[in-house]
C-alpha atoms as a PDB file:
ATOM      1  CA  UNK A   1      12.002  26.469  16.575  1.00  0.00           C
ATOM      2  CA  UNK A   2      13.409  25.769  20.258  1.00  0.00           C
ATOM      3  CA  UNK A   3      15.201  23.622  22.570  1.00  0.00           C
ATOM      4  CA  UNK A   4      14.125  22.021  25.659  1.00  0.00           C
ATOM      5  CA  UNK A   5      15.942  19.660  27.790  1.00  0.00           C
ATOM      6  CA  UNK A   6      14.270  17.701  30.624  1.00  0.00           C
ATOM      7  CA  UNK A   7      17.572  15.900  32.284  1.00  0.00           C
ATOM      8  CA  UNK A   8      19.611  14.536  29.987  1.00  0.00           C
ATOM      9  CA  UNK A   9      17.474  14.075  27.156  1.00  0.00           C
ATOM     10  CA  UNK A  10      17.308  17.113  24.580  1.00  0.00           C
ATOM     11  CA  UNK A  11      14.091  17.384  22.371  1.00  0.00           C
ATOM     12  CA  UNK A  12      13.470  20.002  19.540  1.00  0.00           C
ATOM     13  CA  UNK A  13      10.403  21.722  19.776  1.00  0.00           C
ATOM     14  CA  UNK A  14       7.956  23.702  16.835  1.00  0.00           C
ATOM     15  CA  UNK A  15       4.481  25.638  17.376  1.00  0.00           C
ATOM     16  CA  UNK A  16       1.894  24.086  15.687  1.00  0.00           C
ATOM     17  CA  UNK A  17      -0.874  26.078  14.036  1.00  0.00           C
ATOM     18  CA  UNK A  18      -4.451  23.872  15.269  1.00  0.00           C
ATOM     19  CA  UNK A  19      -6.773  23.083  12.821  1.00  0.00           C
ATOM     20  CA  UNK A  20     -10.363  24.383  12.106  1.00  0.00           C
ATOM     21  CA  UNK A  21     -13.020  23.832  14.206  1.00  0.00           C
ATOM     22  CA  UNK A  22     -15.995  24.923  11.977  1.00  0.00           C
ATOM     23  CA  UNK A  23     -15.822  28.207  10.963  1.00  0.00           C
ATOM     24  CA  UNK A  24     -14.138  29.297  14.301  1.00  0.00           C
ATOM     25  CA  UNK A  25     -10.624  28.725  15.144  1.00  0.00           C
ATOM     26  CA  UNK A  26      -9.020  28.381  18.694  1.00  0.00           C
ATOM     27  CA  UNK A  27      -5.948  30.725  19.558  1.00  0.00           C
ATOM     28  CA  UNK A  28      -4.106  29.011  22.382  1.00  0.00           C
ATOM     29  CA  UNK A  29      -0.423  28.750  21.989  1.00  0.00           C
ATOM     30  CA  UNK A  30       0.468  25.060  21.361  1.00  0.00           C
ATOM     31  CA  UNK A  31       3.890  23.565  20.724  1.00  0.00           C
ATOM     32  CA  UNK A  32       4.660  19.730  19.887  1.00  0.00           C
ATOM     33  CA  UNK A  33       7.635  18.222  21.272  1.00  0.00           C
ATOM     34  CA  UNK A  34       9.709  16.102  18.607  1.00  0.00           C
ATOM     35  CA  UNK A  35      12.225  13.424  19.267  1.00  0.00           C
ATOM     36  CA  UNK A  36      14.442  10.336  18.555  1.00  0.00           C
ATOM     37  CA  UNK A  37      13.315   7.282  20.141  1.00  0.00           C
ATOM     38  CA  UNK A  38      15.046   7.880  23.609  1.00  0.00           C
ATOM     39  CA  UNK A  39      13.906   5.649  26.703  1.00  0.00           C
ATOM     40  CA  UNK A  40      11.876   7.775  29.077  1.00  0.00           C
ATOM     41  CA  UNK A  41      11.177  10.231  26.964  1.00  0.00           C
ATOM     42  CA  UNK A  42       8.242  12.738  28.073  1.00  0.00           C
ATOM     43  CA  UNK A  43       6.189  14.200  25.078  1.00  0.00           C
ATOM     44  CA  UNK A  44       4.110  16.672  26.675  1.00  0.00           C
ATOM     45  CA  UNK A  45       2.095  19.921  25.695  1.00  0.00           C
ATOM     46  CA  UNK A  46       3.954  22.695  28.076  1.00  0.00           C
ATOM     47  CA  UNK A  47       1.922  25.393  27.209  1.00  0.00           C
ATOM     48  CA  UNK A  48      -1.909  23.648  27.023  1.00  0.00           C
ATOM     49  CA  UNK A  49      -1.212  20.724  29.466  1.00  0.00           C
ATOM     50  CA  UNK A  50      -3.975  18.656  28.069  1.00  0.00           C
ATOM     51  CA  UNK A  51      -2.240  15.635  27.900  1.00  0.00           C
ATOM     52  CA  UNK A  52       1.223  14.194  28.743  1.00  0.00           C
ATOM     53  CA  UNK A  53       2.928  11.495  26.208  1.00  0.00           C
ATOM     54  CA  UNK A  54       5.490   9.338  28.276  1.00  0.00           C
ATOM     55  CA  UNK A  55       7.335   6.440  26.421  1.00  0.00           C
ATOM     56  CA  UNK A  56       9.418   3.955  28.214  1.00  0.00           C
ATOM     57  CA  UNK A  57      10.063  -0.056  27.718  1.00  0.00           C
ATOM     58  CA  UNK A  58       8.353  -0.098  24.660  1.00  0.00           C
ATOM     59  CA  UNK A  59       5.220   0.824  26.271  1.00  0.00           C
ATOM     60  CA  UNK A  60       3.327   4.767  25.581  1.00  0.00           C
ATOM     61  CA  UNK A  61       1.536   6.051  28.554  1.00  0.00           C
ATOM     62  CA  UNK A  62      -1.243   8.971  27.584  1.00  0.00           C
ATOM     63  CA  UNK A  63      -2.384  11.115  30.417  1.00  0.00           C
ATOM     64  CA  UNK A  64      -5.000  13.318  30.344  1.00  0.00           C
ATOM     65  CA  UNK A  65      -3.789  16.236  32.013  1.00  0.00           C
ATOM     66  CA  UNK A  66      -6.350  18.476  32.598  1.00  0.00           C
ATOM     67  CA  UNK A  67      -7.246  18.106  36.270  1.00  0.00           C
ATOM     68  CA  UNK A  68      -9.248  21.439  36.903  1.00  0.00           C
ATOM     69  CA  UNK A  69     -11.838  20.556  34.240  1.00  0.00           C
ATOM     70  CA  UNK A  70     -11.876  16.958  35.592  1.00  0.00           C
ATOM     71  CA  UNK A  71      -9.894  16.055  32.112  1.00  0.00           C
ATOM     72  CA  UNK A  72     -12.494  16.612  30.071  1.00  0.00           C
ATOM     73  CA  UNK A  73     -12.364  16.964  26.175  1.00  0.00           C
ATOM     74  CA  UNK A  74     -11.604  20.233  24.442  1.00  0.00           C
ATOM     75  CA  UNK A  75     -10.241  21.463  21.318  1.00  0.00           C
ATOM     76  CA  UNK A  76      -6.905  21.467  22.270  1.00  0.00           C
ATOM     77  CA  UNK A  77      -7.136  17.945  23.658  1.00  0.00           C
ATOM     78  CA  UNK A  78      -8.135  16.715  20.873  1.00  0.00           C
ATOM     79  CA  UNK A  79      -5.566  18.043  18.510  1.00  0.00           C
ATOM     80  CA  UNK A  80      -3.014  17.064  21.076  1.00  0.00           C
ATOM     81  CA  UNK A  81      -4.158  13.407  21.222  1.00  0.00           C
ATOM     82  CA  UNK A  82      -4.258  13.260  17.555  1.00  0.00           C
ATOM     83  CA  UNK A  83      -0.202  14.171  18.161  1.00  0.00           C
ATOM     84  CA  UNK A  84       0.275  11.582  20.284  1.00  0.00           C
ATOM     85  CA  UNK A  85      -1.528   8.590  18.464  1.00  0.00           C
ATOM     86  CA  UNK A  86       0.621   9.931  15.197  1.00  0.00           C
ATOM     87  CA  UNK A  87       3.836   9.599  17.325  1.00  0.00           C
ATOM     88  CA  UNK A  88       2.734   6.118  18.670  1.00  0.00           C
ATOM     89  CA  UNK A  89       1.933   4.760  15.175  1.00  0.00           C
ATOM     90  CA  UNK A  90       5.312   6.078  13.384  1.00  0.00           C
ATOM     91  CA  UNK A  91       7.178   4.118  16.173  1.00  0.00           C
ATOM     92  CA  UNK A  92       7.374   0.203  15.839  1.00  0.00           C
ATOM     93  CA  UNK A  93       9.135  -0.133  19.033  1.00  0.00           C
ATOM     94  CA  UNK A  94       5.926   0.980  21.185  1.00  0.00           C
ATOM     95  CA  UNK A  95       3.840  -2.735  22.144  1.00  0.00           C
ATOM     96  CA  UNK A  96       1.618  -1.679  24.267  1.00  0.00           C
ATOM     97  CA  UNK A  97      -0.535   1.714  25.146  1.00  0.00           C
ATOM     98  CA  UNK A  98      -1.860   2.795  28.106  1.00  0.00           C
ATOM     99  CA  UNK A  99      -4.159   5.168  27.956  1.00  0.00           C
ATOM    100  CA  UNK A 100      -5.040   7.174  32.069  1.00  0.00           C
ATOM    101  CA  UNK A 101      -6.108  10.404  33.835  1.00  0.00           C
ATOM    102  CA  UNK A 102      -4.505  12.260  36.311  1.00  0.00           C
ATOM    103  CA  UNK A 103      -5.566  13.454  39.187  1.00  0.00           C
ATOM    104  CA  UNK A 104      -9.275  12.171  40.719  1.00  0.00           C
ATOM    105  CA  UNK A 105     -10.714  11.973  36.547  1.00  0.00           C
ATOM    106  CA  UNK A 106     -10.290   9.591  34.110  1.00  0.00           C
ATOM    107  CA  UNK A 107     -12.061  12.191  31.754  1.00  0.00           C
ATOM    108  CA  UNK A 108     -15.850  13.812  32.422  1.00  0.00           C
ATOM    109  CA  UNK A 109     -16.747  13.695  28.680  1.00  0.00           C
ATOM    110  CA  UNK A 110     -16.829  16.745  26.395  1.00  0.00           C
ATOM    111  CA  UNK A 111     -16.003  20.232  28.032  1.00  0.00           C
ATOM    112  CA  UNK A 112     -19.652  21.460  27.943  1.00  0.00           C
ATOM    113  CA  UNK A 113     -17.952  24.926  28.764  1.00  0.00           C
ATOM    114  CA  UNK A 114     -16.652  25.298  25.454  1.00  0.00           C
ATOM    115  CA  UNK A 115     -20.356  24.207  24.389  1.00  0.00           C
ATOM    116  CA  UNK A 116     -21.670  27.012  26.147  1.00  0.00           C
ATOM    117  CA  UNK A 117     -19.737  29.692  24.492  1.00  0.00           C
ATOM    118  CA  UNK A 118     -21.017  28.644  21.644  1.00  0.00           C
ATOM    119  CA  UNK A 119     -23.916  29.010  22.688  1.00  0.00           C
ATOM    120  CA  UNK A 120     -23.108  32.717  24.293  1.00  0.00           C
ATOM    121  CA  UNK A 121     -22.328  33.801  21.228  1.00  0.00           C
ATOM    122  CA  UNK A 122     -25.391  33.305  19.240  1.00  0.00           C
ATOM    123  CA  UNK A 123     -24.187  30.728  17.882  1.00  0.00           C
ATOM    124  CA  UNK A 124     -24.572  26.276  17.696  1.00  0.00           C
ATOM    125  CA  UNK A 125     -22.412  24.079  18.280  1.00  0.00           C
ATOM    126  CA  UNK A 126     -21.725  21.974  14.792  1.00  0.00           C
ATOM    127  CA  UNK A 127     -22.104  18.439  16.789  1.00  0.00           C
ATOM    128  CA  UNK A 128     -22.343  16.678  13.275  1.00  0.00           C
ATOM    129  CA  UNK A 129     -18.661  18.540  12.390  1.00  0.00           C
ATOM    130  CA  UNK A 130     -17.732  17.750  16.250  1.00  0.00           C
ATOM    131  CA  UNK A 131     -17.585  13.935  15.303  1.00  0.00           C
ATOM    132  CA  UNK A 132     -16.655  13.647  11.979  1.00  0.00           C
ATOM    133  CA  UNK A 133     -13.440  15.770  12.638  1.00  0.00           C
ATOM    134  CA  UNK A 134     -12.772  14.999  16.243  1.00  0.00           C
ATOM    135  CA  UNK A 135     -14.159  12.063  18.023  1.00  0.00           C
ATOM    136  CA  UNK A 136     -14.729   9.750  15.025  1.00  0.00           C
ATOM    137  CA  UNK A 137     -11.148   9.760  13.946  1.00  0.00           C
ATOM    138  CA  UNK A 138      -9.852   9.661  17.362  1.00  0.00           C
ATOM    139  CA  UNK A 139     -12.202   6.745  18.191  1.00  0.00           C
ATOM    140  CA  UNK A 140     -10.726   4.637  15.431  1.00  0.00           C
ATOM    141  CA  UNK A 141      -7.520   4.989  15.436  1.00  0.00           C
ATOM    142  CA  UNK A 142      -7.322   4.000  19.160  1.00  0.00           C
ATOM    143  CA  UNK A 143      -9.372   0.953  18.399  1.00  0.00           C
ATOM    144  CA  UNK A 144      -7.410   0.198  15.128  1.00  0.00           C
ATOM    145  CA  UNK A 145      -3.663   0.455  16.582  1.00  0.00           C
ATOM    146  CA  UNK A 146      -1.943  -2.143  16.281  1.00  0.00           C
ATOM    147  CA  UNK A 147      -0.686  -3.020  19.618  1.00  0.00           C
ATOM    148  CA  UNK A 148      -3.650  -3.519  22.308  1.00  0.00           C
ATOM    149  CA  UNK A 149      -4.796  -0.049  24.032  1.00  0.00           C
ATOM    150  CA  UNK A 150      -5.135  -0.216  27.778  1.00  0.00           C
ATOM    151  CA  UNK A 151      -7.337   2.202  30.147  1.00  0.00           C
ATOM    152  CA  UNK A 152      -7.076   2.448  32.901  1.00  0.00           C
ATOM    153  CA  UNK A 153      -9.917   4.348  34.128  1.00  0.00           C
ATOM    154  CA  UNK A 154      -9.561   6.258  37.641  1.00  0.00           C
ATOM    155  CA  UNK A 155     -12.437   8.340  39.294  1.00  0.00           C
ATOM    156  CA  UNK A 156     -15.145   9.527  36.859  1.00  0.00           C
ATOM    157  CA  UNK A 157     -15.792   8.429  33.304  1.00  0.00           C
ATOM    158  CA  UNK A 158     -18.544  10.177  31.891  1.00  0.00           C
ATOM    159  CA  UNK A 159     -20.010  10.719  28.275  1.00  0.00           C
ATOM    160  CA  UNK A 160     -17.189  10.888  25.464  1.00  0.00           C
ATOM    161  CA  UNK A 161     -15.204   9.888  28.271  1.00  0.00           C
ATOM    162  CA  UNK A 162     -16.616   6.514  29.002  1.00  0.00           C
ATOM    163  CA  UNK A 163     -16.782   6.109  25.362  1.00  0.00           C
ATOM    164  CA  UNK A 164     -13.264   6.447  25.382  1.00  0.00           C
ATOM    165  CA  UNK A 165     -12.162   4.062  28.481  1.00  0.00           C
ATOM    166  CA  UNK A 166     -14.597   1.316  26.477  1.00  0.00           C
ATOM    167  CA  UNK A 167     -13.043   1.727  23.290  1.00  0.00           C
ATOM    168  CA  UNK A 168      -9.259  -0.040  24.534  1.00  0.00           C
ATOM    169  CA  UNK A 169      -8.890  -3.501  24.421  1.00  0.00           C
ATOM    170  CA  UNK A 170      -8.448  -3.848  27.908  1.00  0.00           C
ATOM    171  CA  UNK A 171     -10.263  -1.578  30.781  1.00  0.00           C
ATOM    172  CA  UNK A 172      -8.814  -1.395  33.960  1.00  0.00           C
ATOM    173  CA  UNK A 173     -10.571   0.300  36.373  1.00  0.00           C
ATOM    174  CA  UNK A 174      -9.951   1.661  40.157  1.00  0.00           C
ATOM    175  CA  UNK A 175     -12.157   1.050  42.997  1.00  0.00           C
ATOM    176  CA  UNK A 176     -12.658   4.643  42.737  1.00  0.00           C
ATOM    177  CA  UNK A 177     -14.368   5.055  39.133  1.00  0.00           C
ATOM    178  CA  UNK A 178     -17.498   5.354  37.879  1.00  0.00           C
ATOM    179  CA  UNK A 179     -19.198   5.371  34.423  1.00  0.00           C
ATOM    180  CA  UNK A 180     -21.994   7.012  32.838  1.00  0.00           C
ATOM    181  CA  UNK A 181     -23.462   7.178  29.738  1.00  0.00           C
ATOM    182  CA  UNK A 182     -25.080  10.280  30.402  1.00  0.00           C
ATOM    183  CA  UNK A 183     -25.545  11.448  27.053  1.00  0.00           C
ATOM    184  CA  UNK A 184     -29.550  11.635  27.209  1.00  0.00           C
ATOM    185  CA  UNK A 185     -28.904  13.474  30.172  1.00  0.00           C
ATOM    186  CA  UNK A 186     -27.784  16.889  28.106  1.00  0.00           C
ATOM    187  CA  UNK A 187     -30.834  15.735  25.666  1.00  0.00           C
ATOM    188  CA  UNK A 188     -28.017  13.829  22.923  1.00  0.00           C
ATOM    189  CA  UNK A 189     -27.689  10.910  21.836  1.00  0.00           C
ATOM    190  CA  UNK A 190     -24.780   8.075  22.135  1.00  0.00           C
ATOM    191  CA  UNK A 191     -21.152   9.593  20.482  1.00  0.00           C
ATOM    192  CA  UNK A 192     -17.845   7.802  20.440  1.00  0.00           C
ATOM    193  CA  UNK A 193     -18.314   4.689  19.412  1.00  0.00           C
ATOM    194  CA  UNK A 194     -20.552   3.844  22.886  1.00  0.00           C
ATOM    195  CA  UNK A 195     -23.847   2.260  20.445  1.00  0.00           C
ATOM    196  CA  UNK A 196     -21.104  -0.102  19.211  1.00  0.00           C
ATOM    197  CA  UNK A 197     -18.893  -1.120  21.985  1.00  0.00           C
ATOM    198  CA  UNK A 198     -21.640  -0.824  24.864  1.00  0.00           C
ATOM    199  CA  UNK A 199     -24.115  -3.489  24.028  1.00  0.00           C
ATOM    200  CA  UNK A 200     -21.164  -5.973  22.550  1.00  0.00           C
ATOM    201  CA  UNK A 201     -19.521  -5.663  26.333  1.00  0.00           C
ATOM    202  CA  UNK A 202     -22.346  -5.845  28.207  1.00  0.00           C
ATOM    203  CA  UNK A 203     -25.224  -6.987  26.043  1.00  0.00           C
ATOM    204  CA  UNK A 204     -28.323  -5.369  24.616  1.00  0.00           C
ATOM    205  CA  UNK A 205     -30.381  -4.911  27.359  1.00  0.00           C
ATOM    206  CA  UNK A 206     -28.119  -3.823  29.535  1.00  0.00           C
ATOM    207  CA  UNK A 207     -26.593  -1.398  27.323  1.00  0.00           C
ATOM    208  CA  UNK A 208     -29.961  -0.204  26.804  1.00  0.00           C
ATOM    209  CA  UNK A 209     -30.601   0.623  30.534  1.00  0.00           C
ATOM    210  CA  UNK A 210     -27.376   2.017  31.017  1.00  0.00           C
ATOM    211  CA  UNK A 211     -27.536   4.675  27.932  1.00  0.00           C
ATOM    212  CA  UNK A 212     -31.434   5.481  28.049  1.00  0.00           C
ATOM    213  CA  UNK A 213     -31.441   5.980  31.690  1.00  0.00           C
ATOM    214  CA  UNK A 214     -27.633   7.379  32.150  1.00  0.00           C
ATOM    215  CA  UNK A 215     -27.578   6.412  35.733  1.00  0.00           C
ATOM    216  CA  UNK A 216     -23.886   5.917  37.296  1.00  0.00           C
ATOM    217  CA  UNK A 217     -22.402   2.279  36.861  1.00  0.00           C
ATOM    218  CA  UNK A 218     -19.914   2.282  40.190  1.00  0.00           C
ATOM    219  CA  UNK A 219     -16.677  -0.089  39.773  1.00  0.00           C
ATOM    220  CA  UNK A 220     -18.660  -3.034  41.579  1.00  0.00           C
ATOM    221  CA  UNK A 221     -21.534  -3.129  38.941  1.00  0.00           C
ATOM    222  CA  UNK A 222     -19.001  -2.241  36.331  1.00  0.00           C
ATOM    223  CA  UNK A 223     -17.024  -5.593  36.713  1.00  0.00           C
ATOM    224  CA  UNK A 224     -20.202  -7.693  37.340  1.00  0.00           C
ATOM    225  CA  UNK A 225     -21.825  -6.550  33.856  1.00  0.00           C
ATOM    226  CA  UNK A 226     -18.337  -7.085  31.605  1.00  0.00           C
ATOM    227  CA  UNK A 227     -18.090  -3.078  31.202  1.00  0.00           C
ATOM    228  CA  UNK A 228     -14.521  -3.704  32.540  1.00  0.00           C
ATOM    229  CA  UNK A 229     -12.076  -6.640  32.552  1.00  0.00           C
ATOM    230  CA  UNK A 230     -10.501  -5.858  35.925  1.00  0.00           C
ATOM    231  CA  UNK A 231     -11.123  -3.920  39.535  1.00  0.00           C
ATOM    232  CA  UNK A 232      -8.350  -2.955  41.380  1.00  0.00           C
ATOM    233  CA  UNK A 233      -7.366  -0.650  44.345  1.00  0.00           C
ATOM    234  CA  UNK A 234      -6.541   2.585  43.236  1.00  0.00           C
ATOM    235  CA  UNK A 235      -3.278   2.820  44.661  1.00  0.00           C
ATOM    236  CA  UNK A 236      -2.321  -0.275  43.073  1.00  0.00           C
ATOM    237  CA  UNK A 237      -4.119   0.864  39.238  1.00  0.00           C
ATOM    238  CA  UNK A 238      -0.831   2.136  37.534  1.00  0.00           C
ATOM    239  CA  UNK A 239       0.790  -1.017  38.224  1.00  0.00           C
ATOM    240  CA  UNK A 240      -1.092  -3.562  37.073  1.00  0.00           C
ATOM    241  CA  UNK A 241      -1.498  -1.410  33.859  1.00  0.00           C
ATOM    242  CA  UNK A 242       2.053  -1.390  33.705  1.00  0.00           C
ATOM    243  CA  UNK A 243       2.296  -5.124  34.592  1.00  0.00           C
ATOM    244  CA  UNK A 244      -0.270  -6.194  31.744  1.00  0.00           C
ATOM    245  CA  UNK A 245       1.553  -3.430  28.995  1.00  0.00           C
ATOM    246  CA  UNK A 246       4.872  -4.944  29.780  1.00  0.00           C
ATOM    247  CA  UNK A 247       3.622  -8.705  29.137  1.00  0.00           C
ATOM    248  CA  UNK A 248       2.612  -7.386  26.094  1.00  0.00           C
ATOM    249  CA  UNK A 249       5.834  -5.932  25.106  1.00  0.00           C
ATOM    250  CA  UNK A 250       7.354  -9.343  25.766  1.00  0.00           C
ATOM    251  CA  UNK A 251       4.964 -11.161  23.323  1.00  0.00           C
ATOM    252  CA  UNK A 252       5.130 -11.387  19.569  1.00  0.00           C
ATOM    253  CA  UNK A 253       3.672  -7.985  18.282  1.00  0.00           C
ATOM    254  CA  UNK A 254       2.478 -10.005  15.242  1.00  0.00           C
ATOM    255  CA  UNK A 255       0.868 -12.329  17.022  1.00  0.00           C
ATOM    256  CA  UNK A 256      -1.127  -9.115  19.366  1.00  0.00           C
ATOM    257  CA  UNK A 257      -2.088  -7.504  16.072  1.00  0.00           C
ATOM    258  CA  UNK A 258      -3.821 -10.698  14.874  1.00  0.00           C
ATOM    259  CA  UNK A 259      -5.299 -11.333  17.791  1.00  0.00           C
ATOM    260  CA  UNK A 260      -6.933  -7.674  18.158  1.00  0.00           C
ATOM    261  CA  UNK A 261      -7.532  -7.639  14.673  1.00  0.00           C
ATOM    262  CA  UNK A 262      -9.816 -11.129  14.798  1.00  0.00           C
ATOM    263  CA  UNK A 263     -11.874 -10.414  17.616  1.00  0.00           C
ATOM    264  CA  UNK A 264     -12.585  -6.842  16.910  1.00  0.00           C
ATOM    265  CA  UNK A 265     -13.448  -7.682  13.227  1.00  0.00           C
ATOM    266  CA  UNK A 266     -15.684 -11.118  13.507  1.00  0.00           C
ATOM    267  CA  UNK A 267     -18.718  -9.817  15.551  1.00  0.00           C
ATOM    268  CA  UNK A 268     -19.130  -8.387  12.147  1.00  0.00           C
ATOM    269  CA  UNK A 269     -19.064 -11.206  10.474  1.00  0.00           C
ATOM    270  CA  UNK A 270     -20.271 -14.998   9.904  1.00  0.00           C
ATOM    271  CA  UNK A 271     -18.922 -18.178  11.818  1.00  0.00           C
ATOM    272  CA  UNK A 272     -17.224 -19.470   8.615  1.00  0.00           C
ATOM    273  CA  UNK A 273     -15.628 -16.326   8.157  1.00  0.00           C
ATOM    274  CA  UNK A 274     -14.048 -16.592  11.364  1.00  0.00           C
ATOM    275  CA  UNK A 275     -12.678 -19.804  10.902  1.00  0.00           C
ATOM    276  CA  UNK A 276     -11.252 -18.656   7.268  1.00  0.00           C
ATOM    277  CA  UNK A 277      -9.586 -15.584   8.823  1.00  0.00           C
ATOM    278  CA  UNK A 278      -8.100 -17.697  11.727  1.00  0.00           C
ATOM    279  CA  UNK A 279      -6.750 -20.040   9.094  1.00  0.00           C
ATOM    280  CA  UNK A 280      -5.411 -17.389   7.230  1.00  0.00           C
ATOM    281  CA  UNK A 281      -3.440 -15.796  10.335  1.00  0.00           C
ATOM    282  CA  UNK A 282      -1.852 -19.257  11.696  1.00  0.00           C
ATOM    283  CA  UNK A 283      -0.620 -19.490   8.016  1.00  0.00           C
ATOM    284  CA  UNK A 284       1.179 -16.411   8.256  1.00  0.00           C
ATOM    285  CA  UNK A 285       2.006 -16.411  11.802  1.00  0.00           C
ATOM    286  CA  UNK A 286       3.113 -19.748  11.822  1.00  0.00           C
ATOM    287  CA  UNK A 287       5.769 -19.188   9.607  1.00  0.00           C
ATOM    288  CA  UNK A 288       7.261 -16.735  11.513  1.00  0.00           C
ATOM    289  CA  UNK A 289      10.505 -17.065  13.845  1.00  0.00           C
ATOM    290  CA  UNK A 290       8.868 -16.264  16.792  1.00  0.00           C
ATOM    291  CA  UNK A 291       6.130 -19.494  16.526  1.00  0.00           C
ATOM    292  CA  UNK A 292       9.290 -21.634  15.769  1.00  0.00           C
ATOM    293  CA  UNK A 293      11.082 -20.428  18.847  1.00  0.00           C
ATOM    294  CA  UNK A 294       8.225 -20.503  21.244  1.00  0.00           C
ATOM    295  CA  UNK A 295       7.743 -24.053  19.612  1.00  0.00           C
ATOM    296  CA  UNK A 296      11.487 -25.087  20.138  1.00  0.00           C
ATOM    297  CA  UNK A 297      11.543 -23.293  23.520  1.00  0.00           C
ATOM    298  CA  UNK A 298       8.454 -25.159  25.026  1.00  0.00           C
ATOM    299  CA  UNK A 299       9.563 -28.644  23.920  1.00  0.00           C
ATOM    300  CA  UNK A 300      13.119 -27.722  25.616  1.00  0.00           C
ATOM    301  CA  UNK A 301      11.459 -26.992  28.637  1.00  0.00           C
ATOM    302  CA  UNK A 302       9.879 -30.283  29.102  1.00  0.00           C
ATOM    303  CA  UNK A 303      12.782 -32.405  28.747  1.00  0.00           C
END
């Protein structure tokens, strides 16, 4: 165990053995950074530099940090963005995640290099271990957080990552990006959640035409459809993420999680249901001190 200090702040760090993938097991060095709940606090992975974990105001910023591969998904990514939504859900001070790409990526999908070596070695790729393990887990606990996810999605967006950008509850994107669900493209079918969230964003036929033909979607198309909630200018995309996280930060958590948790649960259910689980949540919300000073406040306000 180690020591490294980034300014003033002081954070322990420990390598990490990865897990399994299949029978084969990657050998990178990997270390996690552990640490009290500092402001501005960096959790990063030094020696990989797949992704960067920032945490500041309440709010968790992932970054996808793998520029020359056009941030696309590897082993090591994926074991280091398990890290990071462990760190996020262990701390009940964090409101609002927003979930980015640096450099000219938001992420191209799965590393298909990492494929082919597979494949170089006589060997196949265990797709069926691939998501059960990796993208199945990391799918749902992004969804299932309980304060709302953000991407926003800059430059490309392609396979596994579209599926990601889709799966937040909000999707920013920059005049820059562009989606595809390209997955028939390499001869595959949908992964990451895309044959749920695709066609309940932009409707079956659509969704259809977008994942059988897995043409590009630019950022025009993307907001005209409903793929995405906003278009901005790209110099202008890490603010407004970080203008919508930190309204979220000021609003009752409680209130966010019942929110996310109504809408992304109903489509699976019937109309009355609905109502009975809204009734059930203004019970138990509106008993809390937050309703009763938002009450108190608003009447205040108009006198």
């Amino acid at each position: 165990m180690g020591v490294v200090r980034a300014g003033r702040f002081t954070a322990l760090v420990r390598p990490i053995d990865p897990p399994s993938l299949g029978e084969k097991r990657w050998c990178s060095t990997y270390c996690r950074t552990v640490q009290s709940n500092l402001p501005g606090v960096d959790v990063s992975d030094p020696a990989e530099k797949r992704i960067a974990l920032h945490i500041q105001d309440s709010i968790a910023t992932i970054t996808l940090t793998r520029e020359a591969r056009k941030n696309s998904i590897d082993g090591p990514m994926h074991f280091a963005l398990r890290d990071a939504l462990s760190r996020i859900e262990t701390d009940p001070a964090i409101r609002a995640v927003i979930l980015t790409g640096s450099g000219t990526a938001f992420c191209a999908g799965q590393d298909l290099n990492e494929r082919a070596r597979t494949f170089e070695q006589g060997d196949t790729p265990d797709l069926r271990a691939s998501l059960e393990d990796n993208y199945n887990p990391l799918i749902r606990r992004l969804a299932r957080l309980d304060c709302p996810v953000i991407s926003a999605v800059n430059g490309i967006a392609f396979g596994a990552g579209a599926g990601l950008a889709i799966a937040a509850d909000i999707v920013l994107c920059a005049e820059s990006a562009r989606f595809q669900f390209g997955f028939v493209n390499v001869g595959l079918g949908p992964d990451s959640g895309v044959s749920w969230t695709l066609p309940r964003l932009v409707g079956q036929a659509r969704a259809l035409d977008l994942a059988l033909t897995g043409r590009l979607v630019k950022a025009d198309e993307a907001f005209a459809i409903g793929l995405v909630s906003r278009v901005v200018i790209d110099a202008e995309l890490t603010t407004t993420a970080r203008a919508i996280a930190k309204e979220f930060a000021a609003c009752s958590s409680s209130a966010l999680t019942s929110i996310k948790k109504l809408l992304r649960t109903n489509p699976n259910g019937s109309f009355d249901a609905a109502l009975d689980a809204e009734r059930d949540a203004q019970d138990r919300l509106g008993r809390s001190d937050a309703y009763r000073a938002a009450v108190l406040r608003f009447v205040q306000s108009r006198k």
